[in-house]
Protein backbone atom coordinates (compact mmCIF):
# COMPACT_ATOMS: atom_id res chain seq x y z
CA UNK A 1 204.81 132.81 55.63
CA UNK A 2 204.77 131.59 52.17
CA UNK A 3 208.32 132.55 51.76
CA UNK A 4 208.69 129.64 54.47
CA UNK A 5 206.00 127.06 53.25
CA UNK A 6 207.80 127.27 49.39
CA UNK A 7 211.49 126.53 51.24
CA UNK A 8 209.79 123.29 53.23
CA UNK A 9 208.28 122.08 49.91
CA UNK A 10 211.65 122.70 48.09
CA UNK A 11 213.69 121.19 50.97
CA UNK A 12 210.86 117.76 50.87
CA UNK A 13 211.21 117.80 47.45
CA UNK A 14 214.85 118.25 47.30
CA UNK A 15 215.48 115.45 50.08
CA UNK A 16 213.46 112.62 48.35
CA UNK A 17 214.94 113.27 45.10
CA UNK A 18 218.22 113.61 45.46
CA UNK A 19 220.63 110.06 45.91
CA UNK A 20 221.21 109.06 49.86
CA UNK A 21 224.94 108.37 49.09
CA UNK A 22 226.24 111.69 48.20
CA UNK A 23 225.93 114.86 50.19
CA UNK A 24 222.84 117.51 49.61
CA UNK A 25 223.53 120.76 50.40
CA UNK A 26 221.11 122.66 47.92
CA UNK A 27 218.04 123.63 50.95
CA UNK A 28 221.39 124.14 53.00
CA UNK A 29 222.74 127.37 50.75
CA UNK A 30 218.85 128.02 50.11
CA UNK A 31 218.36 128.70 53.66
CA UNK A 32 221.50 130.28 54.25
CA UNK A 33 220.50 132.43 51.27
CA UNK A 34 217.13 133.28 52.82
CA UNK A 35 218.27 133.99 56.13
CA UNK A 36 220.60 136.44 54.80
CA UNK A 37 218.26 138.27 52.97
CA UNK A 38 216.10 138.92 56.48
CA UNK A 39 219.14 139.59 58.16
CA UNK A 40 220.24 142.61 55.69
CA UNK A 41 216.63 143.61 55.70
CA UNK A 42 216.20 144.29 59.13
CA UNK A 43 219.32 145.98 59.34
CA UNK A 44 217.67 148.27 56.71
CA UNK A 45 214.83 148.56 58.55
CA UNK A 46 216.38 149.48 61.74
CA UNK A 47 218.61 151.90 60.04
CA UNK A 48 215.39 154.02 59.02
CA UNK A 49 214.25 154.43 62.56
CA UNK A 50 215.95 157.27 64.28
CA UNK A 51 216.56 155.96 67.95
CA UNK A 52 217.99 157.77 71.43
CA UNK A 53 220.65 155.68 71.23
CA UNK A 54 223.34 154.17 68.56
CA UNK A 55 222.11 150.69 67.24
CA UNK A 56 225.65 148.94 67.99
CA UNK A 57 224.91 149.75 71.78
CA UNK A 58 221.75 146.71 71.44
CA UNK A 59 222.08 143.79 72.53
CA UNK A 60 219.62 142.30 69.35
CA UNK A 61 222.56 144.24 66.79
CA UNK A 62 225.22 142.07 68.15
CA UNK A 63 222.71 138.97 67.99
CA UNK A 64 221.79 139.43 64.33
CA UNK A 65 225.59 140.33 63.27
CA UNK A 66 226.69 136.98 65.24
CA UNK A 67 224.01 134.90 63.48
CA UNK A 68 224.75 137.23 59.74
CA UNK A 69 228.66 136.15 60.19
CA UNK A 70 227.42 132.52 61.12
CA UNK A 71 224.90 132.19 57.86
CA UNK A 72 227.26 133.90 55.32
CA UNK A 73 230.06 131.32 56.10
CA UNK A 74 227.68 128.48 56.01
CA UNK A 75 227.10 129.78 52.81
CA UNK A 76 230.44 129.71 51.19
CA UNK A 77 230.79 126.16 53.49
CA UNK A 78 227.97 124.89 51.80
CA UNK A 79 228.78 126.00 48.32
CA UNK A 80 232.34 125.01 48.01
CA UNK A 81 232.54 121.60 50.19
CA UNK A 82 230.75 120.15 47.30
CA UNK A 83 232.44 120.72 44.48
CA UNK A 84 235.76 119.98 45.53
CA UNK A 85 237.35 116.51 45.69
CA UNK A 86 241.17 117.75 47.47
CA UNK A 87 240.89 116.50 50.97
CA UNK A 88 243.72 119.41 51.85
CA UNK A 89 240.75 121.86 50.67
CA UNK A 90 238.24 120.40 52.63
CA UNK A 91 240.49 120.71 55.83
CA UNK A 92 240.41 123.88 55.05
CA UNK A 93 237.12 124.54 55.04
CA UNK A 94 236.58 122.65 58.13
CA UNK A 95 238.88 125.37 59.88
CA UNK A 96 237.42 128.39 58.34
CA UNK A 97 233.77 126.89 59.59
CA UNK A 98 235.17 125.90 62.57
CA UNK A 99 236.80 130.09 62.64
CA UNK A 100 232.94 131.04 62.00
CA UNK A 101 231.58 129.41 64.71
CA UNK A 102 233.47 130.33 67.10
CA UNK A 103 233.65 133.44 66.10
CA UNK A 104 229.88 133.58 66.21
CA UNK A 105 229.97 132.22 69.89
CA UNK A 106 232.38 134.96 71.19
CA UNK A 107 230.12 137.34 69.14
CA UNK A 108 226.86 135.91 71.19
CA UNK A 109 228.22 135.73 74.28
CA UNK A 110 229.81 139.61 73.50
CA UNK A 111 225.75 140.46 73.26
CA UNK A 112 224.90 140.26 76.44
CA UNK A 113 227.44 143.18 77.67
CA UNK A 114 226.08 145.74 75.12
CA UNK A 115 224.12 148.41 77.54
CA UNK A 116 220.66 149.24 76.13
CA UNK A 117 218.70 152.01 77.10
CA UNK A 118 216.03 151.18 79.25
CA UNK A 119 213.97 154.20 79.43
CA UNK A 120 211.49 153.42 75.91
CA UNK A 121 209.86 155.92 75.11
CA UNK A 122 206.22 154.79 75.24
CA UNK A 123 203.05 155.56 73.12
CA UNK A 124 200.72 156.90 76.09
CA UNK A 125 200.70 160.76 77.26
CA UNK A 126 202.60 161.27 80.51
CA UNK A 127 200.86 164.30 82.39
CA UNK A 128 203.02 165.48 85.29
CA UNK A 129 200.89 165.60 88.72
CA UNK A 130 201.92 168.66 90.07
CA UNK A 131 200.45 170.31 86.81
CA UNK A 132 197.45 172.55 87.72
CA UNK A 133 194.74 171.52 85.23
CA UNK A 134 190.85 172.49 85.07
CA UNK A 135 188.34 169.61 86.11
CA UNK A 136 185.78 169.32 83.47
CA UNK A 137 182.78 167.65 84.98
CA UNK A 138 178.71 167.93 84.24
CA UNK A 139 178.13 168.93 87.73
CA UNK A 140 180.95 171.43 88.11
CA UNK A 141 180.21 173.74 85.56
CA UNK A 142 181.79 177.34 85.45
CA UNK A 143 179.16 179.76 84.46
CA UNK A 144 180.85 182.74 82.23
């Protein structure tokens, strides 16, 4: 949460500062940089939990590597469009960001077909009913 409050204060900052004429792109790579970060981190998370199942077979897998492949070419979008004045260069990048989206749409839409297990195992104890066990009640007691 602060994490997000410090990028919104950056970004304010960052937009009244900078010139209108010219194109700002710094809370553009910031975000892309931040977003990446969570991304690899929950991949690391997920990686630690042993699951029934392998992790490319969720649908939320394909959903974060769609949206990882979308922010890392943002990223290099971002940086580079800047910084170069060759309109040939910039065409370029228009087709490699244009490569990423796409690419990230196919990737989304691929999500939906990945088969998840729907049997989760739960926290609560399952007793079977046809198990035979003793009633324990204050009115019912077995004398010994």
């Amino acid at each position: 949460m602060i994490l997000i409050g410090l990028f919104f204060a950056f970004a304010s900052v960052d937009y009244f500062l900078t010139e209108k004429s010219q194109f700002n792109n710094h809370s553009n790579l910031i975000s892309s940089l931040i977003l990446i970060v969570f991304i690899i981190y929950y991949f690391y998370e997920k990686m630690k939990i042993v699951v029934m199942y392998p992790l490319y077979q969720s649908i939320i897998f394909w959903i974060c590597v769609a949206f990882f492949l979308l922010f890392t070419g943002t990223f290099f979008f971002f940086l580079l469009v800047s910084y170069s004045r060759d309109q040939v260069f910039k065409q370029q990048l228009v087709y490699i960001y244009s490569f990423v989206t796409i690419t990230k749409n196919i990737l989304l839409c691929l999500a939906l077909f990945a088969t998840e297990n729907k049997e989760q195992p739960s926290d609560e104890l399952h007793i079977p009913n046809h198990m035979d066990l003793d009633e324990f009640s204050l009115t019912n007691l077995k004398k010994t």
